[in-house]
Protein backbone atom coordinates (compact mmCIF):
# COMPACT_ATOMS: atom_id res chain seq x y z
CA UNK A 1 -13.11 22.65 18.14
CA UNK A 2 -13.69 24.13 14.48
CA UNK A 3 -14.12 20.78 13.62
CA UNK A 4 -16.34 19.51 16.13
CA UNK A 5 -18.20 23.23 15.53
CA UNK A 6 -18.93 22.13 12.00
CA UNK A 7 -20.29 18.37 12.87
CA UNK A 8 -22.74 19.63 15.18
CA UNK A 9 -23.19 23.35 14.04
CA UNK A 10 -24.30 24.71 17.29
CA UNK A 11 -21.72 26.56 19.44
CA UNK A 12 -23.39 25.78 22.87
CA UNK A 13 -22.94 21.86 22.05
CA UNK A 14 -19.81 22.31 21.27
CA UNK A 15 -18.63 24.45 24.45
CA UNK A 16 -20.85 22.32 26.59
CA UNK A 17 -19.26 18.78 25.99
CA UNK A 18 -16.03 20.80 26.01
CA UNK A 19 -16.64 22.34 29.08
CA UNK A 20 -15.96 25.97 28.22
CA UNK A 21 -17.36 28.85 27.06
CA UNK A 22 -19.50 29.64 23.86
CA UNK A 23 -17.17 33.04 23.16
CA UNK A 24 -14.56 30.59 23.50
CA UNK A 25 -15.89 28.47 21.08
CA UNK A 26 -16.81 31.23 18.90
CA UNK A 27 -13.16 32.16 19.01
CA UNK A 28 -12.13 29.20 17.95
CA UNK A 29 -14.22 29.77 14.63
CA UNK A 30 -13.31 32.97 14.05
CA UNK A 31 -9.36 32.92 14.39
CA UNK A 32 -9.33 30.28 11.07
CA UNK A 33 -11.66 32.19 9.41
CA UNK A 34 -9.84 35.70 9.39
CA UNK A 35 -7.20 33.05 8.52
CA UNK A 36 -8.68 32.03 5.80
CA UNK A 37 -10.24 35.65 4.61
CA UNK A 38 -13.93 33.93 4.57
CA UNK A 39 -16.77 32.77 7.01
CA UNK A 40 -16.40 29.25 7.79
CA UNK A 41 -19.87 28.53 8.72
CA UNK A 42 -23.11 31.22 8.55
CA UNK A 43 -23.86 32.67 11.79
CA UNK A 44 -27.56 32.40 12.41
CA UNK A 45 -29.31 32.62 16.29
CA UNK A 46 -29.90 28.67 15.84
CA UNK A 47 -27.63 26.61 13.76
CA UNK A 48 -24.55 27.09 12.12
CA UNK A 49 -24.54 25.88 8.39
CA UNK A 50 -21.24 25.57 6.97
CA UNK A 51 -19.98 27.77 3.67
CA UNK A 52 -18.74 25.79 1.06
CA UNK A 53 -15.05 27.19 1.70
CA UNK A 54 -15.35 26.10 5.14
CA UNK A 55 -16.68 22.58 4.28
CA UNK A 56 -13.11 22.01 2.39
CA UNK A 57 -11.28 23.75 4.77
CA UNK A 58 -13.01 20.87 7.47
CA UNK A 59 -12.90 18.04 5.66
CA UNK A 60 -8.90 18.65 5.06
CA UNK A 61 -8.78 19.31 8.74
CA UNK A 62 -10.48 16.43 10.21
CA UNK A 63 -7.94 13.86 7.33
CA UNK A 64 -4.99 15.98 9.69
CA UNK A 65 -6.89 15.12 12.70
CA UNK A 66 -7.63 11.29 11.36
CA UNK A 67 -3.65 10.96 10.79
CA UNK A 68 -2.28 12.38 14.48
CA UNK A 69 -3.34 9.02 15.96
CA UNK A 70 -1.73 7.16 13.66
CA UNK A 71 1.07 8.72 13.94
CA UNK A 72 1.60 8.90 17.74
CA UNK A 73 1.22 5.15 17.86
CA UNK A 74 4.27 4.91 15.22
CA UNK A 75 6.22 7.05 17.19
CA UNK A 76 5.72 5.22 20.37
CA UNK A 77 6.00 1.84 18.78
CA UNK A 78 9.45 2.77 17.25
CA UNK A 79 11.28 1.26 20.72
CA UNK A 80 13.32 4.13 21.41
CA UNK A 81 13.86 4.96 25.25
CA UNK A 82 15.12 7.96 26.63
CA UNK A 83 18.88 7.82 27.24
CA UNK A 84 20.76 9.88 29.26
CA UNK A 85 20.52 11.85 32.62
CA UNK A 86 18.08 14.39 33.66
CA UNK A 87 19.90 17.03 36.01
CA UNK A 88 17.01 19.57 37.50
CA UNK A 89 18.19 22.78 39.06
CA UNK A 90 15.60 24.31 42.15
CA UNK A 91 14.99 25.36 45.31
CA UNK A 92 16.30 22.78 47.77
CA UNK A 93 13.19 22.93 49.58
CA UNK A 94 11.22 22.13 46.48
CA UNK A 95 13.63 18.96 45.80
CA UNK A 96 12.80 17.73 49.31
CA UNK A 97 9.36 17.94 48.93
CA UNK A 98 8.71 17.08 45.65
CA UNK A 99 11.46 14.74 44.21
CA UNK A 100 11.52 12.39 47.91
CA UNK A 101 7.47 11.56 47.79
């Protein structure tokens, strides 16, 4: 979201497309930036225009973002199945009902 926050620089965009709220959104702005000891982007009534501490701090987080991808793919490309057996412990009633459909 910090990221996205940044690219657009308007909170409601960024909460609307997400579906949640903009004090959610605003949240998720302000936990890096007491992270970071600085203000990410200035908070005006309209746009948000990004500090020049928070520009690095986004364009490092967006090459993290870039690699996940990446990175998944390798993992699930790698050919290794689970082995083994799976032993679940519950309710007998819940076993019925769940584990026979």
């Amino acid at each position: 979201m910090f990221v996205r926050i940044i690219q657009t620089g308007f909170l409601t965009a960024v909460a609307k497309v997400n579906n949640v709220t903009a004090a959610l959104v605003s949240r998720a702005v302000t936990s890096p930036e007491q992270q970071l000891r600085t203000v990410a982007p200035h908070r005006t009534s309209r746009h948000l225009p990004v500090t020049e501490p928070g520009g690095r701090f986004d364009e490092r987080a967006k090459a993290i973002l870039a690699a996940i991808d990446p990175a998944t793919d390798e993992a699930r490309s790698a050919g290794v199945s689970p082995a083994g057996r799976l032993r679940l412990h519950c309710a007998p009633g819940i076993a019925i009902g769940t584990l026979a459909t």
